[in-house]
N, C-alpha and C. Protein backbone atom coordinates (compact mmCIF):
# COMPACT_ATOMS: atom_id res chain seq x y z
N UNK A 1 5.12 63.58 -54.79
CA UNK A 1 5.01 64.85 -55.47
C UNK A 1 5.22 65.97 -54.46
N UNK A 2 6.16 66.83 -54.78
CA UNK A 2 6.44 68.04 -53.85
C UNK A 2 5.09 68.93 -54.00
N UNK A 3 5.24 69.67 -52.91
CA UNK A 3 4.13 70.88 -52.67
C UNK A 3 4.43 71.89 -53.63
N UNK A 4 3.59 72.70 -54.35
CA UNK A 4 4.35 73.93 -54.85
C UNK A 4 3.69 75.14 -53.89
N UNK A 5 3.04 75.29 -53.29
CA UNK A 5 3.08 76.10 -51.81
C UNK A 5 3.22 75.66 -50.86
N UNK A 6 3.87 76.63 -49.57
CA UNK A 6 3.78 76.15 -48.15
C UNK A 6 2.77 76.99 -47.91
N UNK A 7 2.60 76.51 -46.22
CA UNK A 7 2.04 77.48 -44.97
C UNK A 7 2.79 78.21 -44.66
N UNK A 8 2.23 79.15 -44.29
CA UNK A 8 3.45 79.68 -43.02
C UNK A 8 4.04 78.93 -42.39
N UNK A 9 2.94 77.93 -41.60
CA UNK A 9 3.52 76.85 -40.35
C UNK A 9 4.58 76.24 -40.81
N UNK A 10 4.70 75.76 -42.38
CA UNK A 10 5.00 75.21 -42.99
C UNK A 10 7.57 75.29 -43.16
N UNK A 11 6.67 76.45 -43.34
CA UNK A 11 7.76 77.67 -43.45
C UNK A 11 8.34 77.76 -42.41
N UNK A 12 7.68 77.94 -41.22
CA UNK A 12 8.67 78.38 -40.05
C UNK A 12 9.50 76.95 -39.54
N UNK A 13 8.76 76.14 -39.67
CA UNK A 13 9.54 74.94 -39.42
C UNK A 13 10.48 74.35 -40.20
N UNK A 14 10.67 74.57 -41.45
CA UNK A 14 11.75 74.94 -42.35
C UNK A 14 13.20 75.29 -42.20
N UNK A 15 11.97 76.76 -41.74
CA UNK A 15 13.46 77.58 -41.44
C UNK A 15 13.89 77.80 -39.77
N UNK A 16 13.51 76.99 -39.10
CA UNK A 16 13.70 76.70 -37.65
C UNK A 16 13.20 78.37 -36.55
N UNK A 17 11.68 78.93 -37.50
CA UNK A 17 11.35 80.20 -36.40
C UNK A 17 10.46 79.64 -36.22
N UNK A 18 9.26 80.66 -35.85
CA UNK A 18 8.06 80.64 -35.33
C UNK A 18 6.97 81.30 -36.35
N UNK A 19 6.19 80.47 -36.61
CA UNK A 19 5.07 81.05 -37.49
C UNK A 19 5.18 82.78 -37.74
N UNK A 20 4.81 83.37 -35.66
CA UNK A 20 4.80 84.57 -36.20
C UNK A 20 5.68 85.12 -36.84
N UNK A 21 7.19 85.27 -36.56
CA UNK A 21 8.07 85.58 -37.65
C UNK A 21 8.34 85.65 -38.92
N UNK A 22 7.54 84.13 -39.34
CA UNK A 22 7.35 84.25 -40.90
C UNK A 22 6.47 85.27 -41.07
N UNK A 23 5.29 85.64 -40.71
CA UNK A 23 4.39 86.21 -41.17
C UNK A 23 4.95 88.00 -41.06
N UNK A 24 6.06 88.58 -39.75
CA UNK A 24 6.82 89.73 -39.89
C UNK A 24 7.22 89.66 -41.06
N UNK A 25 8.18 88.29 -41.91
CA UNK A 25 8.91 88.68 -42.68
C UNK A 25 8.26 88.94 -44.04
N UNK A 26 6.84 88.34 -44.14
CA UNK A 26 6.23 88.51 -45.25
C UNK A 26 5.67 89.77 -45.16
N UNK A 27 5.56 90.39 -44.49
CA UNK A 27 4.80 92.01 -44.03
C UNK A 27 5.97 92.92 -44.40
N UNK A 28 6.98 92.43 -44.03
CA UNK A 28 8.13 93.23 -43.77
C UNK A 28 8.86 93.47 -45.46
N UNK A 29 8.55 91.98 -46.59
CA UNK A 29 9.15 91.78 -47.71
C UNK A 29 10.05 90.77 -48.18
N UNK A 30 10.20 90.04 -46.70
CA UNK A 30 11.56 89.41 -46.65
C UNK A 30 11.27 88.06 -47.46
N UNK A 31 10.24 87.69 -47.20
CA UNK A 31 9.45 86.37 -48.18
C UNK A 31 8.66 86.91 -49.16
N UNK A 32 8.70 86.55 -50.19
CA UNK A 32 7.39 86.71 -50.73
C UNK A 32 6.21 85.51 -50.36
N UNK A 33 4.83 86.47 -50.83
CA UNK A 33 4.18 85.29 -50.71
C UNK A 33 2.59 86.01 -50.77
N UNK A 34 1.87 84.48 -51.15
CA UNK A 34 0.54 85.32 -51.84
C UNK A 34 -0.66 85.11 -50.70
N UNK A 35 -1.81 86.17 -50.95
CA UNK A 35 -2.37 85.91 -49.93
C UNK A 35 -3.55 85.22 -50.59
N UNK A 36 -4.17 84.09 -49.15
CA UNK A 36 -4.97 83.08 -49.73
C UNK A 36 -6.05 82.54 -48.46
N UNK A 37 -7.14 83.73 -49.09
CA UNK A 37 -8.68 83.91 -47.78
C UNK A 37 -7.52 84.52 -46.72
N UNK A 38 -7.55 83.67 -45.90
CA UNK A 38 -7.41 84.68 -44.32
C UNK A 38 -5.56 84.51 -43.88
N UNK A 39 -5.02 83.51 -45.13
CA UNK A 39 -3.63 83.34 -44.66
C UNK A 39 -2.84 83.40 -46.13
N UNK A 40 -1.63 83.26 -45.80
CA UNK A 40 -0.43 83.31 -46.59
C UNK A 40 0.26 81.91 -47.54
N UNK A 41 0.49 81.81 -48.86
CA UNK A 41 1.00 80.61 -49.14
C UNK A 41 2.58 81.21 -49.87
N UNK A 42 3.37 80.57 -49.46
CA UNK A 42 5.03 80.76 -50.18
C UNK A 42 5.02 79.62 -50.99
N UNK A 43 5.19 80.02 -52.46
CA UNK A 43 5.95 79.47 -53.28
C UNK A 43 7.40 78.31 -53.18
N UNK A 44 7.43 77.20 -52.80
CA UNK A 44 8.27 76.60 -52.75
C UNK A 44 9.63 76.47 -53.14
N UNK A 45 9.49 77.41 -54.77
CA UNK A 45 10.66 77.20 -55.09
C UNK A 45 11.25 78.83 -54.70
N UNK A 46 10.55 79.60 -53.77
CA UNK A 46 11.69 80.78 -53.16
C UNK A 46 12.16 80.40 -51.67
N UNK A 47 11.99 79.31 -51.83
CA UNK A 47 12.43 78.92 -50.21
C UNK A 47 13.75 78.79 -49.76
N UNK A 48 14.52 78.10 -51.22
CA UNK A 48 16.13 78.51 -51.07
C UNK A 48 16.47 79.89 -50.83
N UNK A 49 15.85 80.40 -51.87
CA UNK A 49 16.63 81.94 -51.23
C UNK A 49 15.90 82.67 -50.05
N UNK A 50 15.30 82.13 -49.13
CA UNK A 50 15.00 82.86 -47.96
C UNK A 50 15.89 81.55 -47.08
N UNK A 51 15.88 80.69 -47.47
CA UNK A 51 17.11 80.06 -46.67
C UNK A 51 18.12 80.10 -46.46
N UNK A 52 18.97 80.87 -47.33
CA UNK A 52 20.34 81.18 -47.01
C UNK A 52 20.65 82.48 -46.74
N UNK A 53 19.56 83.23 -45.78
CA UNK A 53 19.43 84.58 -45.06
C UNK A 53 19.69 83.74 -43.76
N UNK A 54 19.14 82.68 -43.36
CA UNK A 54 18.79 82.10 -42.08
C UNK A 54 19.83 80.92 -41.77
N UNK A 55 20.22 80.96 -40.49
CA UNK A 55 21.27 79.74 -40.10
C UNK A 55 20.41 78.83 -39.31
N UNK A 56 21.15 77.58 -40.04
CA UNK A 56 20.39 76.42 -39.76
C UNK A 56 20.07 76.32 -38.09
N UNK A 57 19.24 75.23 -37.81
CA UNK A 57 19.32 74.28 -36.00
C UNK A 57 20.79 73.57 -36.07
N UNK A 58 21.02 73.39 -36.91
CA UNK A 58 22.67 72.39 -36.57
C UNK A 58 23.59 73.41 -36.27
N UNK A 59 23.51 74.77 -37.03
CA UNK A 59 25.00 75.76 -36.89
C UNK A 59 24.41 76.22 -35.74
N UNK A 60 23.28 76.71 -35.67
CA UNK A 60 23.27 77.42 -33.96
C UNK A 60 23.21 76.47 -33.19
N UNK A 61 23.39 75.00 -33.25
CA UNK A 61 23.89 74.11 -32.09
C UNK A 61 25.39 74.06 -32.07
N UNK A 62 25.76 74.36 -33.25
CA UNK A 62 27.39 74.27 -33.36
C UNK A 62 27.61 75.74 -32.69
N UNK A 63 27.26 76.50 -32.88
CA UNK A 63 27.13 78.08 -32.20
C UNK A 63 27.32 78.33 -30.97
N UNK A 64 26.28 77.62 -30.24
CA UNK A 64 26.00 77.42 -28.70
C UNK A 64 26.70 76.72 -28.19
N UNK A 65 27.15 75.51 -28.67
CA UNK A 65 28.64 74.75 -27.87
C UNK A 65 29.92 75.52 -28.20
N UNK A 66 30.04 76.30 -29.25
CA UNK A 66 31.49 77.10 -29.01
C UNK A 66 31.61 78.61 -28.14
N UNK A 67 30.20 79.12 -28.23
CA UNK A 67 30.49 80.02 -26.82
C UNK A 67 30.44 79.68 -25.81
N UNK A 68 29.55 78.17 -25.10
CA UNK A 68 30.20 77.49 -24.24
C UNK A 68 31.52 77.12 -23.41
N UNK A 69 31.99 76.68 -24.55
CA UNK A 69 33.54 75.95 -24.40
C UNK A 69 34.41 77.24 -24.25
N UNK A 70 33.95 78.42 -25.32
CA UNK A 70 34.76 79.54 -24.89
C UNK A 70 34.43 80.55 -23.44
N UNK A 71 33.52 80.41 -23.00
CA UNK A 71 33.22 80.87 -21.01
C UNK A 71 33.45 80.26 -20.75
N UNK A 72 33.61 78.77 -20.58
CA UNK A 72 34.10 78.16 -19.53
C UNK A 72 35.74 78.10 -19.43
N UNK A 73 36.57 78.01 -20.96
CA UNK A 73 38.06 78.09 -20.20
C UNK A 73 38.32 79.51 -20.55
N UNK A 74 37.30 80.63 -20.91
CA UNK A 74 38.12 82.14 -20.98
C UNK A 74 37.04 82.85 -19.72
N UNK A 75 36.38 82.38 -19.25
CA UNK A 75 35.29 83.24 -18.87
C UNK A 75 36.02 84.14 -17.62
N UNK A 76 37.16 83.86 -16.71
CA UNK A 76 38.09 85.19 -16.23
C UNK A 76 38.67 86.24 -16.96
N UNK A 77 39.17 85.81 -17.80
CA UNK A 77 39.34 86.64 -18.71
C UNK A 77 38.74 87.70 -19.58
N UNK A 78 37.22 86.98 -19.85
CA UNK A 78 36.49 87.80 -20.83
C UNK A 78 35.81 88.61 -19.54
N UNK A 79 35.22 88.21 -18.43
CA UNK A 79 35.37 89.02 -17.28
C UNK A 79 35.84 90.17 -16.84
N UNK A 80 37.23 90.37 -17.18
CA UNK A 80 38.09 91.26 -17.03
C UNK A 80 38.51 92.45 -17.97
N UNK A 81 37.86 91.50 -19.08
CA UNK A 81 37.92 92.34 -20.51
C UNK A 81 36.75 93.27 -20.38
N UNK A 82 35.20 92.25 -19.82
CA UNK A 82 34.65 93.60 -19.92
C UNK A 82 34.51 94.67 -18.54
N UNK A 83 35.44 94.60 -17.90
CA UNK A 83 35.65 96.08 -16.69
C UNK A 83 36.32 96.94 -17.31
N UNK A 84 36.96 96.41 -18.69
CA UNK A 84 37.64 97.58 -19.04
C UNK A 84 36.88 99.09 -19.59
């Protein structure tokens, strides 16, 4: 049986941040979410749509190996680009 609330903790690991962040974004609006005694519970089923604000751990690993690959065979170049 699925949860129909998370944690925060719950949440940030989800969405690959850090607790505190979730809790900015619920301050901020960006999540909803209800408050419950001294902490926060999100609704499960708004979790898609705060997920596709956020890029996954796989694309920012795919992320981080292509600016890689791009300094290492442009990095004279981009060098030079920025003295301009």
């Amino acid at each position: 049986m699925e949860k129909k609330y998370l944690s925060t903790q719950e949440v940030a690991e989800k969405m690959g941040i850090s607790r505190q962040a979730v809790l900015k974004k619920i301050k901020a609006g960006e999540i909803r979410a209800g408050k419950i005694g001294r902490g926060f519970a999100v609704a499960a089923e708004d979790i898609p749509n705060v997920m596709s604000d956020v890029i996954s751990v796989a694309d920012k690993k795919e992320i981080d190996r292509a600016v890689e690959k791009t300094v290492k065979e442009y990095g004279e170049a981009l060098k030079m680009l920025g003295k301009e």
